[in-house]
PDB file of N, CA and C in Angstrom:
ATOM      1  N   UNK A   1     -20.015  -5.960  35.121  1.00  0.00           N
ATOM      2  CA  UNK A   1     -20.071  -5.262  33.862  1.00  0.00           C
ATOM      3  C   UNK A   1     -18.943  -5.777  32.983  1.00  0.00           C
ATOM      4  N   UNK A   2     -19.215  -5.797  31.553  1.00  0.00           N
ATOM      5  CA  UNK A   2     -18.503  -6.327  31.092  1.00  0.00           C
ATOM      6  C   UNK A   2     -17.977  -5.813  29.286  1.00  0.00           C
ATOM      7  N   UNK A   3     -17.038  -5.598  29.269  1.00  0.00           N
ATOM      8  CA  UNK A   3     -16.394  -5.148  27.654  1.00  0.00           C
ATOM      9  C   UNK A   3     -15.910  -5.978  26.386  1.00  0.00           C
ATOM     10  N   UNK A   4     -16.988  -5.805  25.811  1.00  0.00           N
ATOM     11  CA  UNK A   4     -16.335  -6.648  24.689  1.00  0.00           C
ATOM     12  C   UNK A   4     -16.359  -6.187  23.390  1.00  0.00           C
ATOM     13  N   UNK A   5     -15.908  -6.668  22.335  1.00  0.00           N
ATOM     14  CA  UNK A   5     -15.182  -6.285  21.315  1.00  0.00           C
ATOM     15  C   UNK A   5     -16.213  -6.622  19.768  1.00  0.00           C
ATOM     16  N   UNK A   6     -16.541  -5.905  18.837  1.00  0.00           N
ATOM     17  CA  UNK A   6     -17.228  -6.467  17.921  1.00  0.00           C
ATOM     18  C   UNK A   6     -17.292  -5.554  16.793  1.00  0.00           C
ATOM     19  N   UNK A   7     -17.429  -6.210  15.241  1.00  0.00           N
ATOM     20  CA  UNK A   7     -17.019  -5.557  14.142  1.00  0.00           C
ATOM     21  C   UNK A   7     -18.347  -4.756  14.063  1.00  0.00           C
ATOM     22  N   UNK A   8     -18.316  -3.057  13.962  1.00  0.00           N
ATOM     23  CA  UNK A   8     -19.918  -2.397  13.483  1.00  0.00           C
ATOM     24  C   UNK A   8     -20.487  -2.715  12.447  1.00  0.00           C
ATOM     25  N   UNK A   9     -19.883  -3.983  11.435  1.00  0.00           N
ATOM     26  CA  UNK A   9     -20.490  -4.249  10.348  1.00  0.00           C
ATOM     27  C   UNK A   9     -21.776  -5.548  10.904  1.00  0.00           C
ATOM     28  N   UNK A  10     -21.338  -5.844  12.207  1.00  0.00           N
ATOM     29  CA  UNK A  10     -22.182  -6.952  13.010  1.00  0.00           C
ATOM     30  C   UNK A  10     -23.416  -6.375  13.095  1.00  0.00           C
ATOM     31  N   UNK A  11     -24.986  -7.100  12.648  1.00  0.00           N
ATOM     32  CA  UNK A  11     -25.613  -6.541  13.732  1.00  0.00           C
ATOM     33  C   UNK A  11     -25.676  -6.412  15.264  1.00  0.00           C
ATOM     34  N   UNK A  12     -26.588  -5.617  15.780  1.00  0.00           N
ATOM     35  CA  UNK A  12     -26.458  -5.631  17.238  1.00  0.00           C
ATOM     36  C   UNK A  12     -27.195  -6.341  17.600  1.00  0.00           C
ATOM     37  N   UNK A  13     -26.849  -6.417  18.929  1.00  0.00           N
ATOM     38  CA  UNK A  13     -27.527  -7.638  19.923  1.00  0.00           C
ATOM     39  C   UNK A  13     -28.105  -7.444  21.167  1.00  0.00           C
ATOM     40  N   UNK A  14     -28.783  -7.410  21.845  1.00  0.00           N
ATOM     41  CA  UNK A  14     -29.528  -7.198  23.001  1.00  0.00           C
ATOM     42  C   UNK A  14     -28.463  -7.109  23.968  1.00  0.00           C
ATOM     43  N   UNK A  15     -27.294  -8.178  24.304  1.00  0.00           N
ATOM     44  CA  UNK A  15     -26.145  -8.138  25.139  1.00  0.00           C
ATOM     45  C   UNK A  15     -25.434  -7.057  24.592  1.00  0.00           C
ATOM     46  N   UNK A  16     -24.982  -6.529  23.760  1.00  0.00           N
ATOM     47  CA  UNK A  16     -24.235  -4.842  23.384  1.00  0.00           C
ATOM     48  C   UNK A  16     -24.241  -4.060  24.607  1.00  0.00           C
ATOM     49  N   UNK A  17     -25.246  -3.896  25.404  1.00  0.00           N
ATOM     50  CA  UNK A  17     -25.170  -2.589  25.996  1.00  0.00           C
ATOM     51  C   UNK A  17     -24.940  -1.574  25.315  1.00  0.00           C
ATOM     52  N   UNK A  18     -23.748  -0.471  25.854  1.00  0.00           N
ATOM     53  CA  UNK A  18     -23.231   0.604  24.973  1.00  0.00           C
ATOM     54  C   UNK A  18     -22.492   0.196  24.021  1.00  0.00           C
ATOM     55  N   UNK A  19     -23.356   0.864  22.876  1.00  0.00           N
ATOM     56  CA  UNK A  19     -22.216   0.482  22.008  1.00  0.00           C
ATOM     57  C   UNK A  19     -21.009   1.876  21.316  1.00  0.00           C
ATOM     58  N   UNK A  20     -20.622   1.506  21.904  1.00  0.00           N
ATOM     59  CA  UNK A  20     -19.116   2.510  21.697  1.00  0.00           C
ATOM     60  C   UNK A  20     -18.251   2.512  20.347  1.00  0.00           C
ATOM     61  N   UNK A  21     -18.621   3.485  19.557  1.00  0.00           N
ATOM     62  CA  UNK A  21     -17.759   3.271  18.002  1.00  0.00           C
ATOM     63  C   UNK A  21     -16.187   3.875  18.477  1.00  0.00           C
ATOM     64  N   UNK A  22     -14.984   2.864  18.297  1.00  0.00           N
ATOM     65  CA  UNK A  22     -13.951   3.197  18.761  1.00  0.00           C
ATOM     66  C   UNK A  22     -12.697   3.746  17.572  1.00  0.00           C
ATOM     67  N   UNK A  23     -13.566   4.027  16.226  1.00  0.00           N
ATOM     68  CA  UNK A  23     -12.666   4.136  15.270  1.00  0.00           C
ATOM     69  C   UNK A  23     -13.129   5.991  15.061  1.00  0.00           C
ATOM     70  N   UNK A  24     -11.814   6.583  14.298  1.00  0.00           N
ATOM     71  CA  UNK A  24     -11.726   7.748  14.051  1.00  0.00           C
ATOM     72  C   UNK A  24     -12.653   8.131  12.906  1.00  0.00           C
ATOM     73  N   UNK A  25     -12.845   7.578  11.920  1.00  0.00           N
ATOM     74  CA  UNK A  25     -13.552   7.342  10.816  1.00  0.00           C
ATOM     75  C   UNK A  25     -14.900   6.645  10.649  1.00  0.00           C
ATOM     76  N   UNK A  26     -16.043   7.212  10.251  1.00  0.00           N
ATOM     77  CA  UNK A  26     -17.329   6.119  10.316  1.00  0.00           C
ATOM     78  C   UNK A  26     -16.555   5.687   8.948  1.00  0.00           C
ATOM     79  N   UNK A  27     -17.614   4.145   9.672  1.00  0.00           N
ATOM     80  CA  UNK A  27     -17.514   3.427   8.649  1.00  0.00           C
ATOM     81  C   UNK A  27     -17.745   3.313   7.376  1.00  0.00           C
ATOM     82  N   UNK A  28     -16.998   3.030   6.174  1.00  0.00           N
ATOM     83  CA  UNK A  28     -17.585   2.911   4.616  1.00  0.00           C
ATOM     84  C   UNK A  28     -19.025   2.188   4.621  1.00  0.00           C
ATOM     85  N   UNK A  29     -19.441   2.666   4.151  1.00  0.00           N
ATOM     86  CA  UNK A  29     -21.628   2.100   3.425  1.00  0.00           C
ATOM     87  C   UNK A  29     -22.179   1.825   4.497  1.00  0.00           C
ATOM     88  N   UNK A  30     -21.756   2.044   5.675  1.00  0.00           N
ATOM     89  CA  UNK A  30     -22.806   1.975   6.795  1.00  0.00           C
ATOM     90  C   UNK A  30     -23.898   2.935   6.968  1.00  0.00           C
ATOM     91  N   UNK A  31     -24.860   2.505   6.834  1.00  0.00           N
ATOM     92  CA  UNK A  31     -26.101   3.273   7.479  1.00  0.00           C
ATOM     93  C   UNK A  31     -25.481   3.863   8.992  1.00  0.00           C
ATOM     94  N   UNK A  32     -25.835   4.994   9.433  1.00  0.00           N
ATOM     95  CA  UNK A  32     -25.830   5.562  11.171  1.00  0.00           C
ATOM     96  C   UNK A  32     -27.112   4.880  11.964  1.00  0.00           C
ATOM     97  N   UNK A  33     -27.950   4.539  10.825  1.00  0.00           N
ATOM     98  CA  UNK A  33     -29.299   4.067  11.990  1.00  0.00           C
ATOM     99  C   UNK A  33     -28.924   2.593  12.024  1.00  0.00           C
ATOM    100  N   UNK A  34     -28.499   1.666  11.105  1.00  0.00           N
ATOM    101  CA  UNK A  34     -28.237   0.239  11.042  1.00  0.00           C
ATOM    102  C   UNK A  34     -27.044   0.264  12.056  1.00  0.00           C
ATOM    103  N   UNK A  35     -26.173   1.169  12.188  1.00  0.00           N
ATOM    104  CA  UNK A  35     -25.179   0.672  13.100  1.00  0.00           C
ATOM    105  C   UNK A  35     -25.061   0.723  14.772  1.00  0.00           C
ATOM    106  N   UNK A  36     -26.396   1.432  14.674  1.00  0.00           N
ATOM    107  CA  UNK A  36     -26.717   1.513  16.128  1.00  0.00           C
ATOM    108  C   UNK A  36     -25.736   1.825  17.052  1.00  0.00           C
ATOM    109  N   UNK A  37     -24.829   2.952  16.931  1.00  0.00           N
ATOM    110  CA  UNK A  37     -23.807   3.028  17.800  1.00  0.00           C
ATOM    111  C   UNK A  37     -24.799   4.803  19.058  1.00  0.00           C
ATOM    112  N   UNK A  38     -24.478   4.346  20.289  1.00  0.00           N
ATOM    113  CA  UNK A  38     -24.935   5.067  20.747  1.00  0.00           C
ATOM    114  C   UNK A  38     -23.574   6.160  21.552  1.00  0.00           C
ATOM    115  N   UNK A  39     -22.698   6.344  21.463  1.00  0.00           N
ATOM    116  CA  UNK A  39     -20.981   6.902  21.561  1.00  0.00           C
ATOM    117  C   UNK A  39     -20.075   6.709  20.002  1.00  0.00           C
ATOM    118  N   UNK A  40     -19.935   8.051  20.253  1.00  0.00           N
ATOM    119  CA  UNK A  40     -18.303   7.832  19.697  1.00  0.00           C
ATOM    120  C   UNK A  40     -17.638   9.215  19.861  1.00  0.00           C
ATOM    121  N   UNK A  41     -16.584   8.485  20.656  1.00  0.00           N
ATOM    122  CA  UNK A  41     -15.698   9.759  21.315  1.00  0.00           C
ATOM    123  C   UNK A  41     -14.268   9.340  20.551  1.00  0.00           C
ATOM    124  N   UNK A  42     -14.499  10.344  19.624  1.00  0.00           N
ATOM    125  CA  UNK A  42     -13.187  10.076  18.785  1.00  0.00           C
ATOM    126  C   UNK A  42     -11.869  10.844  19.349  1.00  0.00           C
ATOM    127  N   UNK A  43     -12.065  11.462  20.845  1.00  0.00           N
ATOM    128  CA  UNK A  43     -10.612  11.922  20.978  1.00  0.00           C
ATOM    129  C   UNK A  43     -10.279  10.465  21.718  1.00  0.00           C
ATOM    130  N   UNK A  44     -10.704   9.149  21.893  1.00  0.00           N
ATOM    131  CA  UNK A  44     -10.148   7.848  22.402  1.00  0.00           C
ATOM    132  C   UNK A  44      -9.112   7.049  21.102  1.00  0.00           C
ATOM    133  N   UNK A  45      -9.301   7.615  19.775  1.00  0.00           N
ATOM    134  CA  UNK A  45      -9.330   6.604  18.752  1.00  0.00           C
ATOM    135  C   UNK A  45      -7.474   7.077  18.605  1.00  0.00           C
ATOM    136  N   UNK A  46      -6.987   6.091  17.774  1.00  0.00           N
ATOM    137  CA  UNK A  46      -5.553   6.354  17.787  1.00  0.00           C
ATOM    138  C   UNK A  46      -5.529   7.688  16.635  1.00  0.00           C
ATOM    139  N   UNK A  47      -4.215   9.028  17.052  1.00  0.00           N
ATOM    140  CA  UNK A  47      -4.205   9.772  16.281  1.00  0.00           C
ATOM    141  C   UNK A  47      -4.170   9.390  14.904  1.00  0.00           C
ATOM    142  N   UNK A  48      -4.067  10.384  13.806  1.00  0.00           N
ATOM    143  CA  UNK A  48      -3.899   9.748  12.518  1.00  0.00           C
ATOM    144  C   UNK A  48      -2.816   9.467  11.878  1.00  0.00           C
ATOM    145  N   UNK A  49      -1.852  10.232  12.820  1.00  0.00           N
ATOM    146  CA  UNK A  49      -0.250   9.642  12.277  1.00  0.00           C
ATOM    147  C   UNK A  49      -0.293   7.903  13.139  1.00  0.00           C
ATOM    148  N   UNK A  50      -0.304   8.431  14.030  1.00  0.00           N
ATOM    149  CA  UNK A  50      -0.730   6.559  14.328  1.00  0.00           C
ATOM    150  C   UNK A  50      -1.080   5.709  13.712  1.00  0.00           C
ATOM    151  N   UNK A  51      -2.393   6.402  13.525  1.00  0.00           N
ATOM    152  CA  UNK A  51      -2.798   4.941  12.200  1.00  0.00           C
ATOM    153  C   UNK A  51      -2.247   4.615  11.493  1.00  0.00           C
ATOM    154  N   UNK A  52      -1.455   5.840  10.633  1.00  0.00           N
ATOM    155  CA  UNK A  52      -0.833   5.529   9.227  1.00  0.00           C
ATOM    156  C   UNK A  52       0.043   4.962   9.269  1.00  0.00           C
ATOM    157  N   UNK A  53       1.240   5.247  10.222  1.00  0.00           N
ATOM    158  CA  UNK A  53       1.924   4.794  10.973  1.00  0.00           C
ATOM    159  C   UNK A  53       1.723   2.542  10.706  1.00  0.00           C
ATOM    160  N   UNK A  54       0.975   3.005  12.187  1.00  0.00           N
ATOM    161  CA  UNK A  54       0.788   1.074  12.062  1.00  0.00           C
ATOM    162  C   UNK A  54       0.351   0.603  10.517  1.00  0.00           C
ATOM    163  N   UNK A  55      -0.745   1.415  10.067  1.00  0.00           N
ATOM    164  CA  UNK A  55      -1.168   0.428   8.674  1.00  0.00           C
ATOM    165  C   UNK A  55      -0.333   0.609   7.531  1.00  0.00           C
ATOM    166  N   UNK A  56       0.547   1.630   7.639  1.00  0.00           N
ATOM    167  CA  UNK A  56       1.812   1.433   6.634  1.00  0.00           C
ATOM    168  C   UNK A  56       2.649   0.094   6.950  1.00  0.00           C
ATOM    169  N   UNK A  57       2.441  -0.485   7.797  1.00  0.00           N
ATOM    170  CA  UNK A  57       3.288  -1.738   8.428  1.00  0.00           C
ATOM    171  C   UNK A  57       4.600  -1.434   8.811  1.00  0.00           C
ATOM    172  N   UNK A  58       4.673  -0.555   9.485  1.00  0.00           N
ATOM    173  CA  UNK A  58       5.916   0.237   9.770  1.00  0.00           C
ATOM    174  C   UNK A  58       6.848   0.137  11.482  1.00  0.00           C
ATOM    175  N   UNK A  59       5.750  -0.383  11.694  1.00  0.00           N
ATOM    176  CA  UNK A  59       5.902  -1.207  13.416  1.00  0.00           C
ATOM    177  C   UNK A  59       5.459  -2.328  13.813  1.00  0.00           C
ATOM    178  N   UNK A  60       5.383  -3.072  14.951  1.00  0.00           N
ATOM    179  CA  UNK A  60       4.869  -4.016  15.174  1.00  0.00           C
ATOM    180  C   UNK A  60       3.142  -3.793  16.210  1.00  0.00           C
ATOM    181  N   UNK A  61       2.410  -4.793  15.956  1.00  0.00           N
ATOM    182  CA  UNK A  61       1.120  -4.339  17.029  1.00  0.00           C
ATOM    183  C   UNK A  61       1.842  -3.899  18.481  1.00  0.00           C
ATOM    184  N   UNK A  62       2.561  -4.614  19.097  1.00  0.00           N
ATOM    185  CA  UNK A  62       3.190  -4.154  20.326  1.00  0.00           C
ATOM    186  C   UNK A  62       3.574  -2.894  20.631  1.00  0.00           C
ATOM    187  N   UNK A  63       4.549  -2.058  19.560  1.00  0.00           N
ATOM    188  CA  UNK A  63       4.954  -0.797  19.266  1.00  0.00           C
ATOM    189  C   UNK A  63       3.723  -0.286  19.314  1.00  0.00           C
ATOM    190  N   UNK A  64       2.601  -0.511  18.702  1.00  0.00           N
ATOM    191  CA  UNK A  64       1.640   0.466  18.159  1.00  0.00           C
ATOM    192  C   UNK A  64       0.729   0.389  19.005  1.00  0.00           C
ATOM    193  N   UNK A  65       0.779  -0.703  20.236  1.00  0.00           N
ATOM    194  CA  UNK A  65       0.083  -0.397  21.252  1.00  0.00           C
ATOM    195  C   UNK A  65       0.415   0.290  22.574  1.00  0.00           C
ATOM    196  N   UNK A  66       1.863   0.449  22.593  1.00  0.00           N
ATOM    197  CA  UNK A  66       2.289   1.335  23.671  1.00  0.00           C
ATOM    198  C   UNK A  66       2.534   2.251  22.999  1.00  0.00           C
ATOM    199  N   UNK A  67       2.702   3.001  21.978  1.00  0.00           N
ATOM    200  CA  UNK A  67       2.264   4.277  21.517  1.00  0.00           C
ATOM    201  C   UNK A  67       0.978   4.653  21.564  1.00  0.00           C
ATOM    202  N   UNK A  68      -0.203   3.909  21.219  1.00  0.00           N
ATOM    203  CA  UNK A  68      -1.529   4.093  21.679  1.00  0.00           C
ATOM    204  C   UNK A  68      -1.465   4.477  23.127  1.00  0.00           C
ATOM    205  N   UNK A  69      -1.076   3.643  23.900  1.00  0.00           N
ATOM    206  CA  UNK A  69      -1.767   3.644  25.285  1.00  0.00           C
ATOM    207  C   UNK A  69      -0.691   5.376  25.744  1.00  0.00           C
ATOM    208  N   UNK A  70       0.157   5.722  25.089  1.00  0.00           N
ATOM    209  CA  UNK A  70       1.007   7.071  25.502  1.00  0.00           C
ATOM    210  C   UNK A  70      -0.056   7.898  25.105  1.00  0.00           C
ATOM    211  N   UNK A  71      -0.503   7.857  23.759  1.00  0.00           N
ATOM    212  CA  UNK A  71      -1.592   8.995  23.436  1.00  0.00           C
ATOM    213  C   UNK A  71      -2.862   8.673  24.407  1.00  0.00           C
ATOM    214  N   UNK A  72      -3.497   7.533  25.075  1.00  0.00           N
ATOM    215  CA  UNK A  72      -4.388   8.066  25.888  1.00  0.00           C
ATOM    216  C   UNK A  72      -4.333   8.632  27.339  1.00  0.00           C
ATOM    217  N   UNK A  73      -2.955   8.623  27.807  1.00  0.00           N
ATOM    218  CA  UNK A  73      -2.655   8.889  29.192  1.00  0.00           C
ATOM    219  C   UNK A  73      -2.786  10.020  29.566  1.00  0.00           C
ATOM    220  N   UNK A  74      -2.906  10.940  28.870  1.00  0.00           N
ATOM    221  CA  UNK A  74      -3.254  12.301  28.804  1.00  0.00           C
ATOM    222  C   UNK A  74      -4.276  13.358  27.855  1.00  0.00           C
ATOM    223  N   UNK A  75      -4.395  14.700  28.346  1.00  0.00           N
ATOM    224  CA  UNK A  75      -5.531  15.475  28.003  1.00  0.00           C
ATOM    225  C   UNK A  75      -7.169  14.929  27.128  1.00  0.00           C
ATOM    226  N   UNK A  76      -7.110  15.239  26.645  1.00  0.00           N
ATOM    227  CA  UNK A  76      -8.968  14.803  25.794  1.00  0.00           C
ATOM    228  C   UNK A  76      -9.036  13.072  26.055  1.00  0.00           C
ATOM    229  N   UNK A  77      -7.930  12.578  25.461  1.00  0.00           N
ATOM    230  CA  UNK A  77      -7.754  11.161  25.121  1.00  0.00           C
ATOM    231  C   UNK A  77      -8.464  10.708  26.716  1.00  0.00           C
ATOM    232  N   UNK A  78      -7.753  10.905  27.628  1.00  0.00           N
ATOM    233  CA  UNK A  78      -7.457  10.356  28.703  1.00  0.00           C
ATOM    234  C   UNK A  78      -9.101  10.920  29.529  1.00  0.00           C
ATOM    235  N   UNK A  79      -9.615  11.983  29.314  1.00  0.00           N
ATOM    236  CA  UNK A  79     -10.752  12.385  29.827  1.00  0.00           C
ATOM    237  C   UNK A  79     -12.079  11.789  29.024  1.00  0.00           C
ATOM    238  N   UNK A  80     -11.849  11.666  27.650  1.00  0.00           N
ATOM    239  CA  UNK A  80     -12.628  10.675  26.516  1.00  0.00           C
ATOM    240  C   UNK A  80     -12.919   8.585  27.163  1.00  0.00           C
ATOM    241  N   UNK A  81     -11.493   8.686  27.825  1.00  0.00           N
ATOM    242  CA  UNK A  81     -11.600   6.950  28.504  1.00  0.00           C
ATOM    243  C   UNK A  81     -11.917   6.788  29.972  1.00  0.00           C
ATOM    244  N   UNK A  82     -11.694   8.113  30.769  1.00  0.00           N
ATOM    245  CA  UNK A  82     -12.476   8.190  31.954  1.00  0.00           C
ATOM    246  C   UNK A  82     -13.909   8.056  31.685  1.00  0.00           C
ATOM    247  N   UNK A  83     -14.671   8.300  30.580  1.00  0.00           N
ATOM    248  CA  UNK A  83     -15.882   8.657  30.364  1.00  0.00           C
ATOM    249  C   UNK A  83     -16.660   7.188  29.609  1.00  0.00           C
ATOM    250  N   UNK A  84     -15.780   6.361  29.328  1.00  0.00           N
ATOM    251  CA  UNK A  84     -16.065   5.083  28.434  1.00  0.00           C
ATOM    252  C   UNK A  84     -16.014   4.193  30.104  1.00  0.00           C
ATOM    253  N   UNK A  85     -15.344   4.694  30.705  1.00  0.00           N
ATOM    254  CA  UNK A  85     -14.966   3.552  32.445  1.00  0.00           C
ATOM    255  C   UNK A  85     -16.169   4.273  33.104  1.00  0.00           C
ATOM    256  N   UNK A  86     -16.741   5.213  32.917  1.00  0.00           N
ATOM    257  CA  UNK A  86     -18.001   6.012  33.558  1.00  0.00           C
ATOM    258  C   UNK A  86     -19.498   4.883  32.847  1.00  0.00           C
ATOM    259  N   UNK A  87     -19.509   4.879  31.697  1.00  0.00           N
ATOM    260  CA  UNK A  87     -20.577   3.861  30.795  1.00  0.00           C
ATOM    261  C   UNK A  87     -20.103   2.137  31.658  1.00  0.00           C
ATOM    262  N   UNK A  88     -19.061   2.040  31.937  1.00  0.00           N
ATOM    263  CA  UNK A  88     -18.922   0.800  31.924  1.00  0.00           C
ATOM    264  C   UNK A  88     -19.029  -0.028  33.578  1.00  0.00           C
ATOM    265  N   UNK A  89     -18.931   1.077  34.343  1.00  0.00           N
ATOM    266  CA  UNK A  89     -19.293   0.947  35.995  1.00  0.00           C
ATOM    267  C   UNK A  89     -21.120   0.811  36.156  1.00  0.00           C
ATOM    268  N   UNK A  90     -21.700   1.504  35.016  1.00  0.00           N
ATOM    269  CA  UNK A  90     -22.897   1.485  34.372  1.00  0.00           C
ATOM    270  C   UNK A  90     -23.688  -0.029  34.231  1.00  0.00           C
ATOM    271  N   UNK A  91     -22.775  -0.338  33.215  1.00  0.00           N
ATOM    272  CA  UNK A  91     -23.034  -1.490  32.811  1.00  0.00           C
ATOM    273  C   UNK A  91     -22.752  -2.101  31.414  1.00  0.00           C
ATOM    274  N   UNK A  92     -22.683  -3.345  30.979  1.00  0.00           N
ATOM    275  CA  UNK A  92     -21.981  -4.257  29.566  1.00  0.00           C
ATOM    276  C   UNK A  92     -21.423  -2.441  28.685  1.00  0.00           C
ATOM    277  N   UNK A  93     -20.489  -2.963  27.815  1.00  0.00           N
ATOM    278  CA  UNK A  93     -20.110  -1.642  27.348  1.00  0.00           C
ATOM    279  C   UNK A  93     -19.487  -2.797  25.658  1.00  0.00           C
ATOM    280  N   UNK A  94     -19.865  -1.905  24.569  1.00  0.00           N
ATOM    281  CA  UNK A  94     -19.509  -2.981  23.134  1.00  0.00           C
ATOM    282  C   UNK A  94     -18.646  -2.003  22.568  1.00  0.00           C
ATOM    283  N   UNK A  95     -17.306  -2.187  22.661  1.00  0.00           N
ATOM    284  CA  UNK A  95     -16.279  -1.385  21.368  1.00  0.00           C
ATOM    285  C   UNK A  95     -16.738  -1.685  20.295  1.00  0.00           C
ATOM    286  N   UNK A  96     -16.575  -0.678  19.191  1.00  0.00           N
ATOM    287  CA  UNK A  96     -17.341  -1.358  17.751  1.00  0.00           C
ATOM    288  C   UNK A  96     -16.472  -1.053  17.115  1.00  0.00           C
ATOM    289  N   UNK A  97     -15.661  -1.392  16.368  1.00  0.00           N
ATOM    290  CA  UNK A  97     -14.325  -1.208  15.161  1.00  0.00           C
ATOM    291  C   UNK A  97     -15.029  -1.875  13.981  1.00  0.00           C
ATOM    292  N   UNK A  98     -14.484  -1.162  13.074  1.00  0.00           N
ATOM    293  CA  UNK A  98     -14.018  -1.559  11.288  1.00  0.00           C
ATOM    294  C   UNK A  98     -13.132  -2.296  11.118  1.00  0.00           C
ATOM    295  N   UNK A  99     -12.737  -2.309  11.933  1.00  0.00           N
ATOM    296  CA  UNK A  99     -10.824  -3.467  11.687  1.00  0.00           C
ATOM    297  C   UNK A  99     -11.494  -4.895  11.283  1.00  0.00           C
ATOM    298  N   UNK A 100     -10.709  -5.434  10.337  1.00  0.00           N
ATOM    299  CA  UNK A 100     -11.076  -6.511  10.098  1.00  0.00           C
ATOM    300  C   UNK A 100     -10.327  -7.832  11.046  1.00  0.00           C
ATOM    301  N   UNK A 101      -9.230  -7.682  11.780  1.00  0.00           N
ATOM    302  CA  UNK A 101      -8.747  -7.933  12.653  1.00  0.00           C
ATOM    303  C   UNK A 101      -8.750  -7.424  14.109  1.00  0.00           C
ATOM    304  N   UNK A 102     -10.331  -7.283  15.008  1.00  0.00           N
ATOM    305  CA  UNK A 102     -10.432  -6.700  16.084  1.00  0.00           C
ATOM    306  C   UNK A 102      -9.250  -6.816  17.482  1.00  0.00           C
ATOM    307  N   UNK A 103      -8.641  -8.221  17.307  1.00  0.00           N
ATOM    308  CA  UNK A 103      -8.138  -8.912  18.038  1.00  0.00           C
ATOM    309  C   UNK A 103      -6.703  -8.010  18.385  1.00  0.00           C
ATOM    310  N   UNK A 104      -6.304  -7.961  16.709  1.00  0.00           N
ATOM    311  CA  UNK A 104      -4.902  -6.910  16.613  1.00  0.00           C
ATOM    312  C   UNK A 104      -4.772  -5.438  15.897  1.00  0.00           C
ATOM    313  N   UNK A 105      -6.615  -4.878  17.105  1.00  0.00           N
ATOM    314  CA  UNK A 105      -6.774  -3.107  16.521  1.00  0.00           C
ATOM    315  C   UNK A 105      -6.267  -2.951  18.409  1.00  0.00           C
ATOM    316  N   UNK A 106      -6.917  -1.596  17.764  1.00  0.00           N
ATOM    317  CA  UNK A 106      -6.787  -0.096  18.697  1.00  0.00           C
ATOM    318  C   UNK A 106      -7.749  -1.145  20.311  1.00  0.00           C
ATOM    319  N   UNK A 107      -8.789  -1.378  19.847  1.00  0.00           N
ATOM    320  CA  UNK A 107     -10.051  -1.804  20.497  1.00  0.00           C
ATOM    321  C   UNK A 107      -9.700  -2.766  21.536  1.00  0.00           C
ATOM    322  N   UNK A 108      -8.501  -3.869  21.154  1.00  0.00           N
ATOM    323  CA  UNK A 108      -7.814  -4.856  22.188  1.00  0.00           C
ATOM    324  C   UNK A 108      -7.389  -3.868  23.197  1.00  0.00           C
ATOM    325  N   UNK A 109      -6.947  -2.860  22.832  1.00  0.00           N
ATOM    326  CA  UNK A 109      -5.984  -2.040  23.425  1.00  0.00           C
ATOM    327  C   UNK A 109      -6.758  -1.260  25.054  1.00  0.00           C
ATOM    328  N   UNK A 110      -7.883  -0.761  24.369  1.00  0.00           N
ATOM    329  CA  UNK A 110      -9.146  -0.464  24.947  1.00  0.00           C
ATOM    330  C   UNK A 110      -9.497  -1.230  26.199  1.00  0.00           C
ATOM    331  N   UNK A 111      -9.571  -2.631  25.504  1.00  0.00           N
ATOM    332  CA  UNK A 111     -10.080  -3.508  26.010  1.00  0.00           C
ATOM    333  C   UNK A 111      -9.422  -3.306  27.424  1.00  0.00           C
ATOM    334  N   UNK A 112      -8.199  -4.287  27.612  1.00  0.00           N
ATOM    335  CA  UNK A 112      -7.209  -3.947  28.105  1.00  0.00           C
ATOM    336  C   UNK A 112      -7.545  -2.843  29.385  1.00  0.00           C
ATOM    337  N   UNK A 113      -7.396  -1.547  28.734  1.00  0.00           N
ATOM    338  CA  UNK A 113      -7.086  -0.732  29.889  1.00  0.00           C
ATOM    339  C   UNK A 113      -8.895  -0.338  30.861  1.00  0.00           C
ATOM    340  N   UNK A 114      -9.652  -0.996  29.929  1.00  0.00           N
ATOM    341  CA  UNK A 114     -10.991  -0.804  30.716  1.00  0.00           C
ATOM    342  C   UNK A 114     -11.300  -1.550  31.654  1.00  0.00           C
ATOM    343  N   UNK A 115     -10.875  -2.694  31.586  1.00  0.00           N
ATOM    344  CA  UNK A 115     -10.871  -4.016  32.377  1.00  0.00           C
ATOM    345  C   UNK A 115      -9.454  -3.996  33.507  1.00  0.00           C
ATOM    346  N   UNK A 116      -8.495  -3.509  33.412  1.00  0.00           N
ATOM    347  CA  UNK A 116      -7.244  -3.130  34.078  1.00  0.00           C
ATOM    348  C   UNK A 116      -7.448  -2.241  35.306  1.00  0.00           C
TER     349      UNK A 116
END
């Protein structure tokens, strides 16, 4: 099984499997039926001081990923990513982000601890 990473502005693809929306926010002008997301467990997504946080440019991705990974180690967060590793023992599993930089979002982060 396998996790990978892709913008929800992508269409989908037969390899997707689940596709997992990993952002707190739907997306701007997306259709819900065009984006084909079948999850989104937004207690996984980084809080919103977090976000603002990193996209104020106020830390580095590194900082903002071990502050991420603190907010999922526990309560909802942490029972929200037991449940994404439940889809993914399953089978293929697709993070779907808005970030225009997937590589250096939340979703690497994801990545990471699903595969770990």
């Amino acid at each position: 099984m396998s996790v990978r990473v892709r913008r929800v502005y992508d269409p989908a693809e037969p390899e997707d499997g689940v596709r997992v929306l990993v952002d707190r926010l739907w997306p701007r002008g997306l259709a819900k039926d065009v984006a084909r997301v079948d999850e989104w467990p937004k207690a996984i997504t980084p809080s919103t001081e977090l976000r603002r946080w990193y996209h104020a440019g106020e830390g580095s991705y590194e900082e903002f990923a071990e502050r991420y990974e603190a907010e999922l180690a526990s309560g909802e967060a942490a029972e929200a990513l037991d449940g994404v590793r439940e889809l993914l023992r399953k089978g293929d599993v697709t993070l779907l982000t808005a970030s225009k930089t997937p590589q250096r979002s939340h979703a690497t982060v994801l990545t990471r601890l699903l595969e770990g």
